[in-house]
C-alpha atoms as a PDB file:
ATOM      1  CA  UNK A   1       0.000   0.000   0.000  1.00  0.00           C
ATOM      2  CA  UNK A   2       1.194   3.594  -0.613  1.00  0.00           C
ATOM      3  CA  UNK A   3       2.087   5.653   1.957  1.00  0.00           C
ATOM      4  CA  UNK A   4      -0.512   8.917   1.729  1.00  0.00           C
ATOM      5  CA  UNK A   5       0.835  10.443   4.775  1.00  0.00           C
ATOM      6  CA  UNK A   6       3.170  12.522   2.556  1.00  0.00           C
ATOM      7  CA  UNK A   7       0.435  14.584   1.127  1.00  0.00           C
ATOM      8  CA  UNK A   8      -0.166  16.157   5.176  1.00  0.00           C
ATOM      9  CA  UNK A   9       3.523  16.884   5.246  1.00  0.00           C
ATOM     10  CA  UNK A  10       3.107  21.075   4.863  1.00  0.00           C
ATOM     11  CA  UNK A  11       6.155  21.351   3.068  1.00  0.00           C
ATOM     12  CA  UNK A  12       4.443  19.353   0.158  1.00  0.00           C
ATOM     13  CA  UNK A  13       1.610  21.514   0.401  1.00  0.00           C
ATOM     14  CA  UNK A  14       3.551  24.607   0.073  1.00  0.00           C
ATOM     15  CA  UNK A  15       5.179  23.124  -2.957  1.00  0.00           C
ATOM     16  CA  UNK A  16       1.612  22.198  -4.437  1.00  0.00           C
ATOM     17  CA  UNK A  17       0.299  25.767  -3.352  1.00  0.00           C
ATOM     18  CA  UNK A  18       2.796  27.413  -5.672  1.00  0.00           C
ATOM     19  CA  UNK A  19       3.039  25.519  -8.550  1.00  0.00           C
ATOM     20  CA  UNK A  20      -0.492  25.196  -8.583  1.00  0.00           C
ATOM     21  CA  UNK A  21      -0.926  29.179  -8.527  1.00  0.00           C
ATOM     22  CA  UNK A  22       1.813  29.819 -11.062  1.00  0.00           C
ATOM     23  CA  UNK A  23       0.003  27.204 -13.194  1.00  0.00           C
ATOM     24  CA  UNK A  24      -3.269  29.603 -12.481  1.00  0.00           C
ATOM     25  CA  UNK A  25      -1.309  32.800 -12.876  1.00  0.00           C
ATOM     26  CA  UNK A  26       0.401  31.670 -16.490  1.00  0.00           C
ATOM     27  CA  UNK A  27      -2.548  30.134 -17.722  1.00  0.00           C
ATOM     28  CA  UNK A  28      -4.775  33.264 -17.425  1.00  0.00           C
ATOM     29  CA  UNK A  29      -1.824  35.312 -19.566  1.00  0.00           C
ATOM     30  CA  UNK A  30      -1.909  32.940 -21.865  1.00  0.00           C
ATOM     31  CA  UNK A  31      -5.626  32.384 -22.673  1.00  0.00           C
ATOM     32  CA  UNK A  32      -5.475  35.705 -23.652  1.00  0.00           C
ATOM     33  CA  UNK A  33      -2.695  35.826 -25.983  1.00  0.00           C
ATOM     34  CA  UNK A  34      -4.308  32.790 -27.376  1.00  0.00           C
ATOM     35  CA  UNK A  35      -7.402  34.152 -27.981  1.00  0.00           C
ATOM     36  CA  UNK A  36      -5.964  36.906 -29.936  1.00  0.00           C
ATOM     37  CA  UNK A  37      -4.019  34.114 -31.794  1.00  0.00           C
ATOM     38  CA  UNK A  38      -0.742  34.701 -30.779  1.00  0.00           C
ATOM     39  CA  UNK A  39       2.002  32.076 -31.531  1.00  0.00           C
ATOM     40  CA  UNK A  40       2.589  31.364 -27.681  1.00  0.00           C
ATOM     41  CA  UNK A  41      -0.396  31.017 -26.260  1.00  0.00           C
ATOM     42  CA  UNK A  42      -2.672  29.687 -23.071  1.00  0.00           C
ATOM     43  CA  UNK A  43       0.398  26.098 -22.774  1.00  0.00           C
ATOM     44  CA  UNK A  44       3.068  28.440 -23.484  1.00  0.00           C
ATOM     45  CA  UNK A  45       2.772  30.757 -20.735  1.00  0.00           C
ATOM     46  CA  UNK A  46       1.719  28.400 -18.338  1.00  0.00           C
ATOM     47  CA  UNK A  47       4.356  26.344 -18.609  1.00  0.00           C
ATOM     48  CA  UNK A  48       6.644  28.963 -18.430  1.00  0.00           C
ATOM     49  CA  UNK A  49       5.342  30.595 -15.240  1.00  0.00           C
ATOM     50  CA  UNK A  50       4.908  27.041 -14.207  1.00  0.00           C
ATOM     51  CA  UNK A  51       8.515  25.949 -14.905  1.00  0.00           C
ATOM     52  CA  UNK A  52       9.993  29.668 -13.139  1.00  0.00           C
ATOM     53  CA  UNK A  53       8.345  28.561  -9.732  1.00  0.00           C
ATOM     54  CA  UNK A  54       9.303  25.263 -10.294  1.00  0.00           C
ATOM     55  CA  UNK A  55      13.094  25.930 -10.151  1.00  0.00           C
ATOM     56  CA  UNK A  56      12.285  28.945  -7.532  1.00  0.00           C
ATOM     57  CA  UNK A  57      11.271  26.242  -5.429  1.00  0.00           C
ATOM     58  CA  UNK A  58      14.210  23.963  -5.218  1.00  0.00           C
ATOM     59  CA  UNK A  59      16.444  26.908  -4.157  1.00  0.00           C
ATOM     60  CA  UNK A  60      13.428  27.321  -1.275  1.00  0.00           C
ATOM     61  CA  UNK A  61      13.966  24.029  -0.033  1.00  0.00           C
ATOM     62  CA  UNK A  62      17.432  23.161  -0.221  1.00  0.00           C
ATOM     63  CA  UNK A  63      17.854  22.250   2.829  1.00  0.00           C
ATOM     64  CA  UNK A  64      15.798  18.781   1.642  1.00  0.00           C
ATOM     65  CA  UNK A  65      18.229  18.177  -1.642  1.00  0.00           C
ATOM     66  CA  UNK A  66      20.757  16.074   1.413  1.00  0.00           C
ATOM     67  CA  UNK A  67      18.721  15.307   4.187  1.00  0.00           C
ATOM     68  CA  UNK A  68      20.678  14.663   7.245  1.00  0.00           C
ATOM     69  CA  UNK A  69      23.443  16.949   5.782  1.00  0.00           C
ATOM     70  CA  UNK A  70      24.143  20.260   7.701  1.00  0.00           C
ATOM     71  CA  UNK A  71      21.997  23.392   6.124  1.00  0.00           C
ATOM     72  CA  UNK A  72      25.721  25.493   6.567  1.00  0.00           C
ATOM     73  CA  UNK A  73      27.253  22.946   3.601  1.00  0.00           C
ATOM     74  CA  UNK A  74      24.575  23.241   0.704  1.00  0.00           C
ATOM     75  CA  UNK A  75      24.020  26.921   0.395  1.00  0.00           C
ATOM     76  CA  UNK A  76      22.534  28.351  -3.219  1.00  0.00           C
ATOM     77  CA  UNK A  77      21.936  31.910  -4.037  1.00  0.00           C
ATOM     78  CA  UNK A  78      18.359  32.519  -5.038  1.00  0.00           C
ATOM     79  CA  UNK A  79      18.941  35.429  -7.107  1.00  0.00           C
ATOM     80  CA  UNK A  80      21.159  33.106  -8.695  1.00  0.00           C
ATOM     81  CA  UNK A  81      18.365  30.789 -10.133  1.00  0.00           C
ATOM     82  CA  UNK A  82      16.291  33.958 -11.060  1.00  0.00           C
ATOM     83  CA  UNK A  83      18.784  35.306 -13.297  1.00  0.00           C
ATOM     84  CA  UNK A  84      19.082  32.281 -14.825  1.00  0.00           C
ATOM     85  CA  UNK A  85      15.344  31.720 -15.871  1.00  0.00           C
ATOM     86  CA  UNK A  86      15.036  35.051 -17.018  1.00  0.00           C
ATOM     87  CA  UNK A  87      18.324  35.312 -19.012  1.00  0.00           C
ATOM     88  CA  UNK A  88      16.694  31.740 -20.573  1.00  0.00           C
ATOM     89  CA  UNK A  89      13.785  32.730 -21.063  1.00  0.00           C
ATOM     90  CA  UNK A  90      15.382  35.293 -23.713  1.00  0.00           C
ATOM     91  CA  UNK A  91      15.465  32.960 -25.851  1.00  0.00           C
ATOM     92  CA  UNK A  92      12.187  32.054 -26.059  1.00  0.00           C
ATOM     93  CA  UNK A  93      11.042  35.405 -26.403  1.00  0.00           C
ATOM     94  CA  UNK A  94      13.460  35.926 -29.324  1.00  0.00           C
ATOM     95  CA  UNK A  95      11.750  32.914 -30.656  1.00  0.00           C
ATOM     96  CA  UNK A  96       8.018  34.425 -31.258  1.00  0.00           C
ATOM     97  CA  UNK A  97       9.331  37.506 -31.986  1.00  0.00           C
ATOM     98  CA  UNK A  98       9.421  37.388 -36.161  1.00  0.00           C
ATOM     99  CA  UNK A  99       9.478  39.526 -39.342  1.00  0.00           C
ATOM    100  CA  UNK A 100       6.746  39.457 -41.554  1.00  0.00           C
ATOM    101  CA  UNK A 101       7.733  42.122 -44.716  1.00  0.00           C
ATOM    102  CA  UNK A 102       8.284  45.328 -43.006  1.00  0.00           C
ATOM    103  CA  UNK A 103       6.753  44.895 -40.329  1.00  0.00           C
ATOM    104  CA  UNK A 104       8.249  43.423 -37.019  1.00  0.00           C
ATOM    105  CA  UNK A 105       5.331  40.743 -34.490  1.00  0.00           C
ATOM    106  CA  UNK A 106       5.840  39.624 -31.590  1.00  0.00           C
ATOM    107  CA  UNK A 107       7.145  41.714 -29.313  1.00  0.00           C
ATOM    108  CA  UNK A 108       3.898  42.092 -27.097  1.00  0.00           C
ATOM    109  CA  UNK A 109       4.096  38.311 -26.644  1.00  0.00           C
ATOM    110  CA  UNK A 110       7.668  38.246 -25.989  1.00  0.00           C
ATOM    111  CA  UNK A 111       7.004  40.699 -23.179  1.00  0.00           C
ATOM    112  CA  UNK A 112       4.178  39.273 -21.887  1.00  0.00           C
ATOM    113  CA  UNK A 113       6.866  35.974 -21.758  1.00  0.00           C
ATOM    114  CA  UNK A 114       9.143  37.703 -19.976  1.00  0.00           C
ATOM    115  CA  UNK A 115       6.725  38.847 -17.108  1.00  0.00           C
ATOM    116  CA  UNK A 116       5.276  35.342 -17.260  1.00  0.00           C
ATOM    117  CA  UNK A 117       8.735  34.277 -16.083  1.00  0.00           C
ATOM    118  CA  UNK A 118       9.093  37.031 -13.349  1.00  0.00           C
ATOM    119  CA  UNK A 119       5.401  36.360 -12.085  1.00  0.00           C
ATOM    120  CA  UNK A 120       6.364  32.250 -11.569  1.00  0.00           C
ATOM    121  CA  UNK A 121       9.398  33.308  -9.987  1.00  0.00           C
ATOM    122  CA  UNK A 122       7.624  35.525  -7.367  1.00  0.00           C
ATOM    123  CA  UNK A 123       5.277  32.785  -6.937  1.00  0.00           C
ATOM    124  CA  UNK A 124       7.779  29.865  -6.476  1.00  0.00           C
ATOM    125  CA  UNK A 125       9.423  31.931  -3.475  1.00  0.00           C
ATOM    126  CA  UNK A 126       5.852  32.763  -1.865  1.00  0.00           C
ATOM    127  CA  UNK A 127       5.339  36.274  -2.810  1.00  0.00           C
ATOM    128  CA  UNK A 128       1.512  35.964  -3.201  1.00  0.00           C
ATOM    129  CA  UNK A 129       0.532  39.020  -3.073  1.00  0.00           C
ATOM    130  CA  UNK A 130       3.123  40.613  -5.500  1.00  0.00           C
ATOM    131  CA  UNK A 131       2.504  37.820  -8.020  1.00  0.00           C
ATOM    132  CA  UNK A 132      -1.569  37.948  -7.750  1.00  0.00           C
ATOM    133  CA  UNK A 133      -1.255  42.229  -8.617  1.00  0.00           C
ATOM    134  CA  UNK A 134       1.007  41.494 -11.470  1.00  0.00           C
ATOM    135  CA  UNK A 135      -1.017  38.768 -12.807  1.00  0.00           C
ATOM    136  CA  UNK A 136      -4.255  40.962 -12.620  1.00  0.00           C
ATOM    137  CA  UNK A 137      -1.891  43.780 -14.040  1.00  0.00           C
ATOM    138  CA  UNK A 138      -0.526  41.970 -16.722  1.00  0.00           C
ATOM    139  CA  UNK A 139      -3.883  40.937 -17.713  1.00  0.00           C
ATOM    140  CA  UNK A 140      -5.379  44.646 -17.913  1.00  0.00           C
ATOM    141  CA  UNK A 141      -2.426  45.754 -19.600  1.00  0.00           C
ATOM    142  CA  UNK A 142      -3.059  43.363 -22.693  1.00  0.00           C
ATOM    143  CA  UNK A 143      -6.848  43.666 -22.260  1.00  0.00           C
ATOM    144  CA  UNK A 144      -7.692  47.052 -21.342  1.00  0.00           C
ATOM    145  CA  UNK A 145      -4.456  49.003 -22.829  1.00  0.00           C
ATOM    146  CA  UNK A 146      -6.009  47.382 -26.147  1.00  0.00           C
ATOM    147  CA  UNK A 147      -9.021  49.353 -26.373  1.00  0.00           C
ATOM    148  CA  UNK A 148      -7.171  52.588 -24.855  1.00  0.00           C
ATOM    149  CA  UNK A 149      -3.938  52.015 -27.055  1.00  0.00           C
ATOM    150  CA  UNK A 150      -6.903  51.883 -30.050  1.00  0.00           C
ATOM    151  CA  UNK A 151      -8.899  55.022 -28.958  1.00  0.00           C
ATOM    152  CA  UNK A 152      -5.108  57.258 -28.669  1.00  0.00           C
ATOM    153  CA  UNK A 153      -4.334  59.595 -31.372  1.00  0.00           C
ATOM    154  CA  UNK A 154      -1.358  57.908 -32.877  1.00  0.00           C
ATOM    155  CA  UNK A 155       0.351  57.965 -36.058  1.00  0.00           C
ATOM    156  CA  UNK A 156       0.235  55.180 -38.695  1.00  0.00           C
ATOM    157  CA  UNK A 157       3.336  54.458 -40.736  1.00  0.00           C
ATOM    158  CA  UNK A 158       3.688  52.702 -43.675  1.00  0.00           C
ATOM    159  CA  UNK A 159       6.382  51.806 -46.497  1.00  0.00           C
ATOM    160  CA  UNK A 160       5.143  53.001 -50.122  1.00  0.00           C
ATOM    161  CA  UNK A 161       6.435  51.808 -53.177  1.00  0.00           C
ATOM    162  CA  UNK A 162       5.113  52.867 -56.516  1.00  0.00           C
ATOM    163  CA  UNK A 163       7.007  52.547 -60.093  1.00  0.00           C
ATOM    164  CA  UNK A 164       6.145  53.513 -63.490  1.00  0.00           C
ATOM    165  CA  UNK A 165       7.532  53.198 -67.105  1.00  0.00           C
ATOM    166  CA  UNK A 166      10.493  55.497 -67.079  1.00  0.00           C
ATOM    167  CA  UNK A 167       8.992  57.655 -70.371  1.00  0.00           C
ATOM    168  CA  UNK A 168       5.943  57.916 -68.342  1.00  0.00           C
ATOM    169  CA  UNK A 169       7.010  59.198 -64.598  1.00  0.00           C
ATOM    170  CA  UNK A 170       4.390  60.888 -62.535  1.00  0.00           C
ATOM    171  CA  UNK A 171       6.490  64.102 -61.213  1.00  0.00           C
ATOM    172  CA  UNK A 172       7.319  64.244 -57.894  1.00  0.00           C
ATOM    173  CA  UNK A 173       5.212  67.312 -56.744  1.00  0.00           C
ATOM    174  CA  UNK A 174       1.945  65.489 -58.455  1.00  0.00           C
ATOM    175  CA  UNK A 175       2.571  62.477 -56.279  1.00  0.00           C
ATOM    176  CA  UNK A 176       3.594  64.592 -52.947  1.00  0.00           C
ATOM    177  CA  UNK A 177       0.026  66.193 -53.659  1.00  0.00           C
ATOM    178  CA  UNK A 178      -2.239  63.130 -54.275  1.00  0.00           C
ATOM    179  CA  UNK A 179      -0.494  61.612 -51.127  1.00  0.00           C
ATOM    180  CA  UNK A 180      -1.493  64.541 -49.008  1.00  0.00           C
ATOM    181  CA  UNK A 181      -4.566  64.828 -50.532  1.00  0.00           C
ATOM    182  CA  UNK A 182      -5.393  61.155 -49.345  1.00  0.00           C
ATOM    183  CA  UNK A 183      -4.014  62.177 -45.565  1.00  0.00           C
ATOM    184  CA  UNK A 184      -0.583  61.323 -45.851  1.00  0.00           C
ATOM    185  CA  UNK A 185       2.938  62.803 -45.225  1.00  0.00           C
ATOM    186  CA  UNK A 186       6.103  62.029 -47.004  1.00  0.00           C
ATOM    187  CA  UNK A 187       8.458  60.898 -44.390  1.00  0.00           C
ATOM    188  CA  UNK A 188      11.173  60.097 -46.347  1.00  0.00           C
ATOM    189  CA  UNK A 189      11.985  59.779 -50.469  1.00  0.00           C
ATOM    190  CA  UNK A 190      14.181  57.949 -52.539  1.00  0.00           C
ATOM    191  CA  UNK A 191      14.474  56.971 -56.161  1.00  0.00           C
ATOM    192  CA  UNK A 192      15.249  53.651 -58.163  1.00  0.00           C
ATOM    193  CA  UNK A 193      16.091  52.773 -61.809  1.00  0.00           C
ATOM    194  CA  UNK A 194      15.429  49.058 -62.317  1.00  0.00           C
ATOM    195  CA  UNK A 195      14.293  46.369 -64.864  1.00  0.00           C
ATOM    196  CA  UNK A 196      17.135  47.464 -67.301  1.00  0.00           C
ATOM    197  CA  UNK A 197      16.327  51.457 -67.325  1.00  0.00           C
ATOM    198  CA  UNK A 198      12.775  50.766 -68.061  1.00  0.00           C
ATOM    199  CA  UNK A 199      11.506  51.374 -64.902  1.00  0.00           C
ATOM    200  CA  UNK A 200      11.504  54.215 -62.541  1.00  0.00           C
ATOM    201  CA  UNK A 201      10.643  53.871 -58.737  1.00  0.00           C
ATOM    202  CA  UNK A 202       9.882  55.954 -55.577  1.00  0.00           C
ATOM    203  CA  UNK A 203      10.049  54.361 -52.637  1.00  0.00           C
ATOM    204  CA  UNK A 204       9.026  56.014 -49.456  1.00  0.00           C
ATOM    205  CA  UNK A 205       8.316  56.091 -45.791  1.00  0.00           C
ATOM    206  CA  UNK A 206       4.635  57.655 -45.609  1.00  0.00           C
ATOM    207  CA  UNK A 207       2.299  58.456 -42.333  1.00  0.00           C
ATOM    208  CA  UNK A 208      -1.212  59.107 -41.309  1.00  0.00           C
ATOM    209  CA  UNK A 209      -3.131  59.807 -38.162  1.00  0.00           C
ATOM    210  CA  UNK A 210      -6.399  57.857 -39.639  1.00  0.00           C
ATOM    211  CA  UNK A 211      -5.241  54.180 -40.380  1.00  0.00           C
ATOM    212  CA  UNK A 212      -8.184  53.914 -43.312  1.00  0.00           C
ATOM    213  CA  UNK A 213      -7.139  56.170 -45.092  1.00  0.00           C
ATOM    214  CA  UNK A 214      -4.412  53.589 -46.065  1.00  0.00           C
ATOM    215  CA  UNK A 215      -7.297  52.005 -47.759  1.00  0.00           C
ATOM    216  CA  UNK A 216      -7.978  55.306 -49.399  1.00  0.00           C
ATOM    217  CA  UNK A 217      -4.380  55.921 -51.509  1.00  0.00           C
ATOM    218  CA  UNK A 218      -4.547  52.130 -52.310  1.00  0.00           C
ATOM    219  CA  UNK A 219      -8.169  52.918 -54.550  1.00  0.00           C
ATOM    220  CA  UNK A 220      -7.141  56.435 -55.539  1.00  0.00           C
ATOM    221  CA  UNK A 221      -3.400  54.426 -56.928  1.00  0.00           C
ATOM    222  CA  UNK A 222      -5.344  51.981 -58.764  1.00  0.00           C
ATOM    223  CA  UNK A 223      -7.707  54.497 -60.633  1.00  0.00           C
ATOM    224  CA  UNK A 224      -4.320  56.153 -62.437  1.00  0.00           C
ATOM    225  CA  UNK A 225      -3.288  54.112 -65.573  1.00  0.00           C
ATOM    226  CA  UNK A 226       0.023  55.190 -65.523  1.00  0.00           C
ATOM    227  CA  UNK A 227       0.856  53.342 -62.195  1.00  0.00           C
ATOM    228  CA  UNK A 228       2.747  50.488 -63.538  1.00  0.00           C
ATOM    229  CA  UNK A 229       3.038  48.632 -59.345  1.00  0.00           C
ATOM    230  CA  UNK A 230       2.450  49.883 -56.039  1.00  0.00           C
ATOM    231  CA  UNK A 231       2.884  48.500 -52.956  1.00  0.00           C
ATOM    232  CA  UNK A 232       1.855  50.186 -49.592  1.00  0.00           C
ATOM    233  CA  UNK A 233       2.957  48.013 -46.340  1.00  0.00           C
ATOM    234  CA  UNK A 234       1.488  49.800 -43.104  1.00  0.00           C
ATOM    235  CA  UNK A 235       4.248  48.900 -40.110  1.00  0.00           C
ATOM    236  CA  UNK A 236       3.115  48.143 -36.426  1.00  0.00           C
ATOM    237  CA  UNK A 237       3.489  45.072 -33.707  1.00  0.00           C
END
């Protein structure tokens, strides 16, 4: 018969109590990255804040690594361990952060990794209360900062590219003045000669307070016959 008596031993309910909130904690961070279908999601995060208390925890009990051997001849630096998971958990974080065109993703999640991490560790040494605010804080800052990041006045960038047959170049001034007459400014300009001298490019960073109006140049660009390719590729996280 098993012995059961281990599961009154306080110490093992300690254990149980943290890993079971850091599971709690990291699972709640991560159902909402999932559900805005983020590439680490509701078993990413969890496992993450789950494995950061984990290996909190065995620097809280060391003392039961050598039983029977003196406390004064295994000692460990916490702070130690915590550097460790977070300098590893760098790498995951560098793992959902990707390029797609021009624009950089990620980073949000890679954050929201990164406190994952710090929350787990906070719970594996018993820091309730800390970890509970941060978990509830985390969770309005990638719920709530949503709608208010949304409702700011911001600026949208976006990287323009429009070519036409070199004998048949819109001038510069014409294009300036249909951008800002869709909402934009000209950021930056350069030029481009390709396709063997056949082909003359602008390529350009452009911006916008009002992200539909993105929409906007795209159906005023593709009403002029003289456009030969265009390509407008709006930046952001």
């Amino acid at each position: 018969m098993p012995d059961w008596r281990f599961l009154f031993d306080p110490d093992h309910r300690t254990v149980a109590l943290h890993l079971l909130s850091a599971l709690v904690a990291g699972g709640l961070i991560g159902f909402e990255r999932s559900f805005h279908g983020r590439p680490a999601g509701f078993r990413t995060h969890a496992l993450v804040c789950l494995a950061s208390s984990l290996l909190m925890l065995v620097t809280y009990f060391q003392w039961k690594w050598l039983p029977g051997v003196p406390l004064d001849t295994v000692r460990t630096d916490p702070t130690r361990m915590a550097q460790g998971i977070m300098t590893g958990i760098g790498f995951l974080g560098a793992g959902v952060i990707f390029k797609e065109g021009v624009t950089i993703r990620g980073l949000t999640t890679a954050a929201s990794l990164w406190i994952t991490a710090a929350i787990g560790i906070l719970f594996g040494v018993g820091f309730f209360l800390p970890a509970i605010l941060a978990t509830v804080l985390v969770l309005g800052i990638l719920s709530v900062f949503r709608r208010i990041e949304a409702a700011m006045p911001s600026q949208t960038y976006a990287y323009h590219h429009i070519s036409f047959d070199r004998d048949h170049v819109m001038p510069e001034a014409d294009l300036r003045r249909l951008l800002t007459d869709q909402g934009f400014t000209v950021a930056n300009m350069s030029y481009r000669v390709t396709d063997d001298g056949k082909v003359f490019e602008y390529r350009m960073i452009i911006r916008t307070t009002n992200p539909s109006d993105t929409a906007r140049l795209a159906a005023a660009l593709r009403e002029l016959k003289s456009v030969r390719e265009f390509r407008i590729s709006p930046t952001g996280d």
